[in-house]
N, C-alpha and C. Protein backbone atom coordinates (compact mmCIF):
# COMPACT_ATOMS: atom_id res chain seq x y z
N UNK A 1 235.57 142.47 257.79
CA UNK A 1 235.50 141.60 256.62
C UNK A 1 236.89 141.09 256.24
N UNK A 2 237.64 142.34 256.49
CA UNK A 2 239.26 141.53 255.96
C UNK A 2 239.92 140.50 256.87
N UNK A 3 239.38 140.39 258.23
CA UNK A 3 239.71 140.40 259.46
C UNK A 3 239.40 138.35 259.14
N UNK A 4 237.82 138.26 258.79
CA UNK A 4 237.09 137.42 258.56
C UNK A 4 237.64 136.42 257.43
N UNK A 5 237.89 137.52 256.36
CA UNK A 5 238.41 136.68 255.10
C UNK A 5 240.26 135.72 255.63
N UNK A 6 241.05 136.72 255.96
CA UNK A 6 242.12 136.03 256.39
C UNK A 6 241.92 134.94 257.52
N UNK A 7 240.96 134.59 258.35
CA UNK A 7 240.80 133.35 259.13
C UNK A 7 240.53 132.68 257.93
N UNK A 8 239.52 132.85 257.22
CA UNK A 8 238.79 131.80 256.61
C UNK A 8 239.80 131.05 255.80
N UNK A 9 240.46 132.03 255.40
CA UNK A 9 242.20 131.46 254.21
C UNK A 9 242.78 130.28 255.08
N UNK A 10 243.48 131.12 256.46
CA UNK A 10 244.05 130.56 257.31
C UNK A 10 243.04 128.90 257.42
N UNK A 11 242.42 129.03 257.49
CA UNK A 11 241.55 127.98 258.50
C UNK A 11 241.21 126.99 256.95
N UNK A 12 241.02 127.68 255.73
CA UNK A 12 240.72 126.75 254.83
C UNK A 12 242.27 125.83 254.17
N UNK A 13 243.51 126.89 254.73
CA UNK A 13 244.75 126.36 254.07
C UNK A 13 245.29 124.73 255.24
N UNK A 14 244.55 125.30 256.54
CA UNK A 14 244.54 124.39 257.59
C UNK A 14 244.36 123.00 257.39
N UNK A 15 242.80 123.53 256.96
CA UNK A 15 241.84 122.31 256.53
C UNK A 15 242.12 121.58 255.47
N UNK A 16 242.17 122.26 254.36
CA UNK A 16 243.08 121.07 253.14
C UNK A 16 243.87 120.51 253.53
N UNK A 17 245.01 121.27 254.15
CA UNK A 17 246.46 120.64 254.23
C UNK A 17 246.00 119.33 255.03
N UNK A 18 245.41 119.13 255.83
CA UNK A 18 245.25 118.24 256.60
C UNK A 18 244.42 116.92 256.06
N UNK A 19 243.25 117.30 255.69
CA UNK A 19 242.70 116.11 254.51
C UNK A 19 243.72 115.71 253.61
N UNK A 20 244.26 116.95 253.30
CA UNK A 20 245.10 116.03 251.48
C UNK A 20 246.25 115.00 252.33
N UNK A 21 246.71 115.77 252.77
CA UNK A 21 248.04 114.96 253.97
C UNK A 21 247.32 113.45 254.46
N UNK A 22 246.28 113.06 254.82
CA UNK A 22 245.34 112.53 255.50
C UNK A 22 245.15 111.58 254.14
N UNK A 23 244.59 111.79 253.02
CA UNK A 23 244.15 110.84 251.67
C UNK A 23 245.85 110.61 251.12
N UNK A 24 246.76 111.31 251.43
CA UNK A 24 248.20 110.98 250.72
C UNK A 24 248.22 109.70 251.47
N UNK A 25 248.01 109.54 253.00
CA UNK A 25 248.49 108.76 253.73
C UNK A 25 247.59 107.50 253.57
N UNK A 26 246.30 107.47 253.80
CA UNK A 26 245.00 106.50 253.42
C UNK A 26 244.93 106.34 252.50
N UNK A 27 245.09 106.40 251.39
CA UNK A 27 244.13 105.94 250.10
C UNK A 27 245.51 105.14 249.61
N UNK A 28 244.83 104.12 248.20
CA UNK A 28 245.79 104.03 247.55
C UNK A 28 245.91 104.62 246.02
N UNK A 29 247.27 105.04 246.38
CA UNK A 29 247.45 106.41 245.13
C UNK A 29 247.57 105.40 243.71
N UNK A 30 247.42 104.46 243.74
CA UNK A 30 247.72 103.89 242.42
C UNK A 30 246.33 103.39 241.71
N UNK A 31 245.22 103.57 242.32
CA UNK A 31 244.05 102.89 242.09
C UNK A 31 243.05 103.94 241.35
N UNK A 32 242.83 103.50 240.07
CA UNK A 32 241.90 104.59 239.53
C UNK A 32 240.28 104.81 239.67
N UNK A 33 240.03 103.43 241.05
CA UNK A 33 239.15 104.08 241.00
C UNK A 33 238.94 105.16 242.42
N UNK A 34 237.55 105.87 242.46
CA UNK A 34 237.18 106.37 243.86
C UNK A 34 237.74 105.90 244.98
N UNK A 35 238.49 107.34 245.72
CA UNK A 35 238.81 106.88 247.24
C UNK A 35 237.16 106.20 248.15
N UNK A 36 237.69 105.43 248.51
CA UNK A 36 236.67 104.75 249.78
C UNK A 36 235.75 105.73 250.20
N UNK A 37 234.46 106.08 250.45
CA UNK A 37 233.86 106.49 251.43
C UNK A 37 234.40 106.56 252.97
N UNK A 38 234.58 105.76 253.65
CA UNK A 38 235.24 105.90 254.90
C UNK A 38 236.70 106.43 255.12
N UNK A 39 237.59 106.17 254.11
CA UNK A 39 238.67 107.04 253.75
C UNK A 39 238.50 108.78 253.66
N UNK A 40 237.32 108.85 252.60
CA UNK A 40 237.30 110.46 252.56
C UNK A 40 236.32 110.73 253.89
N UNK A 41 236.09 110.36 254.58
CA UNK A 41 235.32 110.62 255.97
C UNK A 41 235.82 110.76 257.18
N UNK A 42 237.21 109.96 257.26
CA UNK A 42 238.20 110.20 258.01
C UNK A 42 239.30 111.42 257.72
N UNK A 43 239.42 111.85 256.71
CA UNK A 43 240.32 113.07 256.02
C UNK A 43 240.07 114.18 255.93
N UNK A 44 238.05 113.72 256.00
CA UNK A 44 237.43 115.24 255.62
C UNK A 44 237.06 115.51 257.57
N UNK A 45 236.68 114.97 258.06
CA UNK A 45 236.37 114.84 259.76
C UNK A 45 237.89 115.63 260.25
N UNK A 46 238.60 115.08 260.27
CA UNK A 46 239.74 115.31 260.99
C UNK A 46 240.32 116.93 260.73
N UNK A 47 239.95 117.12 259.29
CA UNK A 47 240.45 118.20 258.93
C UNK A 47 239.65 119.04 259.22
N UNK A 48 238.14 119.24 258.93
CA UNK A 48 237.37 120.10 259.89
C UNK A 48 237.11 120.10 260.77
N UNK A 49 237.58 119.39 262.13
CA UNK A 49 237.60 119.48 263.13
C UNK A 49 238.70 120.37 263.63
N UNK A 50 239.61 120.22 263.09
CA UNK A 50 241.08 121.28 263.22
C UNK A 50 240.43 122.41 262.64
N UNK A 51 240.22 122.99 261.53
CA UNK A 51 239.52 124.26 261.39
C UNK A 51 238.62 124.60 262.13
N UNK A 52 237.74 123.88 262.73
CA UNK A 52 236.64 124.58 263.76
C UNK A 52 237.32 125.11 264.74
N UNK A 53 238.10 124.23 265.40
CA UNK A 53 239.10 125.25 266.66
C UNK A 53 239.57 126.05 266.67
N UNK A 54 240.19 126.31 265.14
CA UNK A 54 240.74 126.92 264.88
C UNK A 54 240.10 128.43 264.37
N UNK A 55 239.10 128.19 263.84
CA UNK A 55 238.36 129.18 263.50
C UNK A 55 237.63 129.71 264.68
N UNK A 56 236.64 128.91 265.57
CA UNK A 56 236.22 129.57 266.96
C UNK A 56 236.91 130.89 267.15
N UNK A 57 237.97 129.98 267.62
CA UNK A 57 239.24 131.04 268.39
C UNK A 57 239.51 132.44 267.53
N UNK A 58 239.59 132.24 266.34
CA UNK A 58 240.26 133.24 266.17
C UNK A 58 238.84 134.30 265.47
N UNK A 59 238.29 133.86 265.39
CA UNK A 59 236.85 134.41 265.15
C UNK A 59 236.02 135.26 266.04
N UNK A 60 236.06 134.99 267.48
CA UNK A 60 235.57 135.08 268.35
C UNK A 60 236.21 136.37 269.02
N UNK A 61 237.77 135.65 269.16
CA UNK A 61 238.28 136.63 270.04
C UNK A 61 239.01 137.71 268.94
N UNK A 62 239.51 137.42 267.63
CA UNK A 62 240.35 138.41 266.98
C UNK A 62 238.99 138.99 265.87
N UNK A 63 238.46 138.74 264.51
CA UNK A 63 237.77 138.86 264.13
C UNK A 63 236.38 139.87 264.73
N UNK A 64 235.63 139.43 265.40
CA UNK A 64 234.63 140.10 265.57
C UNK A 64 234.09 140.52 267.06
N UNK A 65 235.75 139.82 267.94
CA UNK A 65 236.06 140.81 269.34
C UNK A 65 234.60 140.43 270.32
N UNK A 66 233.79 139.47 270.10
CA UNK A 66 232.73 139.28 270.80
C UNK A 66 232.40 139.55 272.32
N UNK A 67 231.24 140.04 272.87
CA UNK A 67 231.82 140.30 274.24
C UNK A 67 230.47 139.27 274.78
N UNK A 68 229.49 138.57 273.94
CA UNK A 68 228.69 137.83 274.75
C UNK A 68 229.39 136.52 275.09
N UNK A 69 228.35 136.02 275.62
CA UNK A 69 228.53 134.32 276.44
C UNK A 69 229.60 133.68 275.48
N UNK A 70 230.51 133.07 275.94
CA UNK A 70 231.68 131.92 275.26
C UNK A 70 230.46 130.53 274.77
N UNK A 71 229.58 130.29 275.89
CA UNK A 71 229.10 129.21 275.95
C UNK A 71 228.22 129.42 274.69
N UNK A 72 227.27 130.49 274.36
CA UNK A 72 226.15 130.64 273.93
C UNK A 72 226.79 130.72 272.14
N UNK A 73 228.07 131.60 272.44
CA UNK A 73 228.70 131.79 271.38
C UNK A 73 229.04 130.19 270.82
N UNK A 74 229.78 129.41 271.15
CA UNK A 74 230.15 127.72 271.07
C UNK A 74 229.16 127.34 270.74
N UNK A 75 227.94 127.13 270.89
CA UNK A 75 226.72 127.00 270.67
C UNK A 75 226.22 127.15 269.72
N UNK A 76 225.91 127.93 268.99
CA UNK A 76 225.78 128.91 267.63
C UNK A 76 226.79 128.40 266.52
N UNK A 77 227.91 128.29 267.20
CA UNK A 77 229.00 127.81 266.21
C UNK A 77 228.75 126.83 265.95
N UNK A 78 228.93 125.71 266.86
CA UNK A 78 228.85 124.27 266.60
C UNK A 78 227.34 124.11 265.81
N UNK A 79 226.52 124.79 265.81
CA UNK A 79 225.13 124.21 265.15
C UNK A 79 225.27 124.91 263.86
N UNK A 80 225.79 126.19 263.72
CA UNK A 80 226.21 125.70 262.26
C UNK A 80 227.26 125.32 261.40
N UNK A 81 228.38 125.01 262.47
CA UNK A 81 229.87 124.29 261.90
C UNK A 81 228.50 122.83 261.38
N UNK A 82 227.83 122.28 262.57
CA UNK A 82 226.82 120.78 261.44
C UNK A 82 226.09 121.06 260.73
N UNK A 83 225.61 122.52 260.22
CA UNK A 83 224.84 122.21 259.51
C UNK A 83 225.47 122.79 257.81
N UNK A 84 226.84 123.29 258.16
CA UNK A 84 227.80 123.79 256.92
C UNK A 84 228.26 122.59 256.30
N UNK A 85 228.94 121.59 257.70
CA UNK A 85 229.86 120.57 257.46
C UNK A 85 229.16 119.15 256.87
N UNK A 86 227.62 119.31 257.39
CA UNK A 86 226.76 117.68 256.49
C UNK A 86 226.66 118.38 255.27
N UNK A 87 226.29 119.75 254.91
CA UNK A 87 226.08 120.03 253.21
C UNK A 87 227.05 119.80 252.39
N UNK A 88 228.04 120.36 253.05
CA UNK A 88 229.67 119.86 252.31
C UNK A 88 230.34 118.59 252.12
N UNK A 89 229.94 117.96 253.27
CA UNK A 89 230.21 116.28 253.30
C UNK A 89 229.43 115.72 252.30
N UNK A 90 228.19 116.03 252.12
CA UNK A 90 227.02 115.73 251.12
C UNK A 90 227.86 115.65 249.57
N UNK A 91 227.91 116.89 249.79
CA UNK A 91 228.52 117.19 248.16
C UNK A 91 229.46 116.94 248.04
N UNK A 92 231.06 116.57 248.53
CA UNK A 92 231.97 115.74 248.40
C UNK A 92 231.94 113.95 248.30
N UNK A 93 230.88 113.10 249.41
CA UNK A 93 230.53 112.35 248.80
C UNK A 93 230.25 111.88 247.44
N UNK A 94 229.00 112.46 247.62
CA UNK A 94 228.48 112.45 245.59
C UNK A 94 228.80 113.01 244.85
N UNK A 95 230.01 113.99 244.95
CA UNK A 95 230.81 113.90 243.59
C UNK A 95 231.87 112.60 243.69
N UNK A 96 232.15 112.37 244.77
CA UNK A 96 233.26 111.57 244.43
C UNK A 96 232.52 110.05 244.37
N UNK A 97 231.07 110.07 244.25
CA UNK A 97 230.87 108.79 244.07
C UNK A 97 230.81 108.35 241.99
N UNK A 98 230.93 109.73 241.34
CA UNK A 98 231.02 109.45 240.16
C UNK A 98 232.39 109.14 239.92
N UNK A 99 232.13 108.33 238.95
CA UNK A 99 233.89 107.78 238.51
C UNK A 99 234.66 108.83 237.38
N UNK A 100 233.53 109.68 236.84
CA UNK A 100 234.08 110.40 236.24
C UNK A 100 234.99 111.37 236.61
N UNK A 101 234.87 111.98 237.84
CA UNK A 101 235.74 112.88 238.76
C UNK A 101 236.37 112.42 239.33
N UNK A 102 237.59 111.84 239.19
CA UNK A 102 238.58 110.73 239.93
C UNK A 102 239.15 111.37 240.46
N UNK A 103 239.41 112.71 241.00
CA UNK A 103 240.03 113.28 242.11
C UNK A 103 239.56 113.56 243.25
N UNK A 104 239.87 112.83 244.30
CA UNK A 104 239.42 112.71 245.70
C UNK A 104 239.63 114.75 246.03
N UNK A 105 241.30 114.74 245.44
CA UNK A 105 241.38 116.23 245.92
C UNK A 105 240.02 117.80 245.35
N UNK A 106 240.16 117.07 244.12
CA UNK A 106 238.67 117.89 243.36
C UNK A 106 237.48 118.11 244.21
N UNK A 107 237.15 116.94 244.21
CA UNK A 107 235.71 116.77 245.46
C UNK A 107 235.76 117.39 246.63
N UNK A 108 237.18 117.28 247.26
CA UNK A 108 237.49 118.24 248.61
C UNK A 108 236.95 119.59 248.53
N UNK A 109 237.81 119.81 247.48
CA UNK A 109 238.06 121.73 247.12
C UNK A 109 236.90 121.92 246.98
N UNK A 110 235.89 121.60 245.87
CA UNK A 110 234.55 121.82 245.69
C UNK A 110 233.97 122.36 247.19
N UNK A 111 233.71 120.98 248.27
CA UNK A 111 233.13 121.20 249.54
C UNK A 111 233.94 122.16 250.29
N UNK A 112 235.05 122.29 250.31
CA UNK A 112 235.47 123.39 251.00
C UNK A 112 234.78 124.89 250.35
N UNK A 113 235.05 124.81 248.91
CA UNK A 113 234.23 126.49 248.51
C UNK A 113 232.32 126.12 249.25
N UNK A 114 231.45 124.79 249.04
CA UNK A 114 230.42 125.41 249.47
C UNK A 114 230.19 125.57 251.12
N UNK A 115 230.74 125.15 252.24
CA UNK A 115 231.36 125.24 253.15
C UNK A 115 231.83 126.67 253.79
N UNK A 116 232.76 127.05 252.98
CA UNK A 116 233.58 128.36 253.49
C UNK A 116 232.37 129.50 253.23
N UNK A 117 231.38 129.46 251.77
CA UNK A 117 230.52 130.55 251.71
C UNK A 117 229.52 130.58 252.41
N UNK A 118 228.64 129.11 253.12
CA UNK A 118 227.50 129.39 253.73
C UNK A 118 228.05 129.53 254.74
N UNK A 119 228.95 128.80 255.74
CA UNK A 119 229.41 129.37 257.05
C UNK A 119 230.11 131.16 257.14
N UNK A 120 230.38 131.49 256.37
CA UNK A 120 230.18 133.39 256.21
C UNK A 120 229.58 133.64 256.64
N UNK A 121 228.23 133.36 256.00
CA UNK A 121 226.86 134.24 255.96
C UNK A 121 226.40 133.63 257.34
N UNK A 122 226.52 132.38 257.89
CA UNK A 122 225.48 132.27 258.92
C UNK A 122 226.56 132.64 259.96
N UNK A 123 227.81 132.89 260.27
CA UNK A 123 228.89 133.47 261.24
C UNK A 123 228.65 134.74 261.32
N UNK A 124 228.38 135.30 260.37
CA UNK A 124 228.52 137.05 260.68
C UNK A 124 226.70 137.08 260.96
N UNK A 125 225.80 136.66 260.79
CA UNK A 125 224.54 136.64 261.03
C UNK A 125 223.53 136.14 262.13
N UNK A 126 224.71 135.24 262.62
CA UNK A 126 224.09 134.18 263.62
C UNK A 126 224.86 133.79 264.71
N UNK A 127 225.88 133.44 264.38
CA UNK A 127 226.93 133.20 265.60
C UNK A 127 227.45 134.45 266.24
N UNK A 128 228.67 135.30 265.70
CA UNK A 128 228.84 136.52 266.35
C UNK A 128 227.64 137.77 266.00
N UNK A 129 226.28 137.47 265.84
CA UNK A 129 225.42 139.02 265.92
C UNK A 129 225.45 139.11 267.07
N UNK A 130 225.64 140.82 267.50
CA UNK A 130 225.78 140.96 268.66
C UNK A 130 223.99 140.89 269.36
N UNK A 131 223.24 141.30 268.33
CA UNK A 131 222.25 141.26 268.89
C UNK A 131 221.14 140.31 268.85
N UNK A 132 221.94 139.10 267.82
CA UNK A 132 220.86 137.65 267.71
C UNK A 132 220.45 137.10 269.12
């Protein structure tokens, strides 16, 4: 669990840094209203794509020491890295489609917390069970 929690830090400090870095660079910071849709889609993509690798790896081989299939394991991951990453994309969208929440970075953080908790539960349950 401690093993688990420090990737997830690692991999979530990854993942921000890289979106926010990503909307510093895309958006324009002077405009009050909502970043673009395709702006936060390119910031939020890029950045969880770097955490997935990042997490695999260190998940796999440090974390929970797996000794089945790489392939079967990749597998498992990737189906629910999509099915963590459309709920989170979901809910960063539509918050940030209200104007009331004018922080692109707000909306991030949000999807990163619902994100980081359901991929937990279906990683330690589904991807590395040794006996799923």
């Amino acid at each position: 669990m401690v093993k688990y929690g420090l990737v997830g830090v690692l991999n979530t400090l990854l993942t921000a840094a890289i979106i926010w870095i990503l909307l510093r660079i895309l958006s324009d910071k002077d405009s009050p209203k909502p970043v673009p849709a395709l702006i936060m889609f390119i910031a939020n993509s890029t950045g969880y794509i770097a955490g997935l690798i990042n997490s695999f790896i260190l998940n796999r081989n440090w974390t929970f020491k797996s000794k089945s299939s790489w392939q079967l394991s990749l597998l498992r991951f990737l189906a629910v890295f999509a099915v963590c990453y459309c709920l989170q994309l979901s809910v960063v969208l539509w918050l940030n489609s209200f104007e009331v929440i004018a922080s692109a970075y707000i909306c991030q953080l949000v999807g990163i917390v619902v994100y980081s908790a359901l991929n937990f539960f279906l990683n330690k349950y589904y991807t590395f069970y040794e006996n799923a």
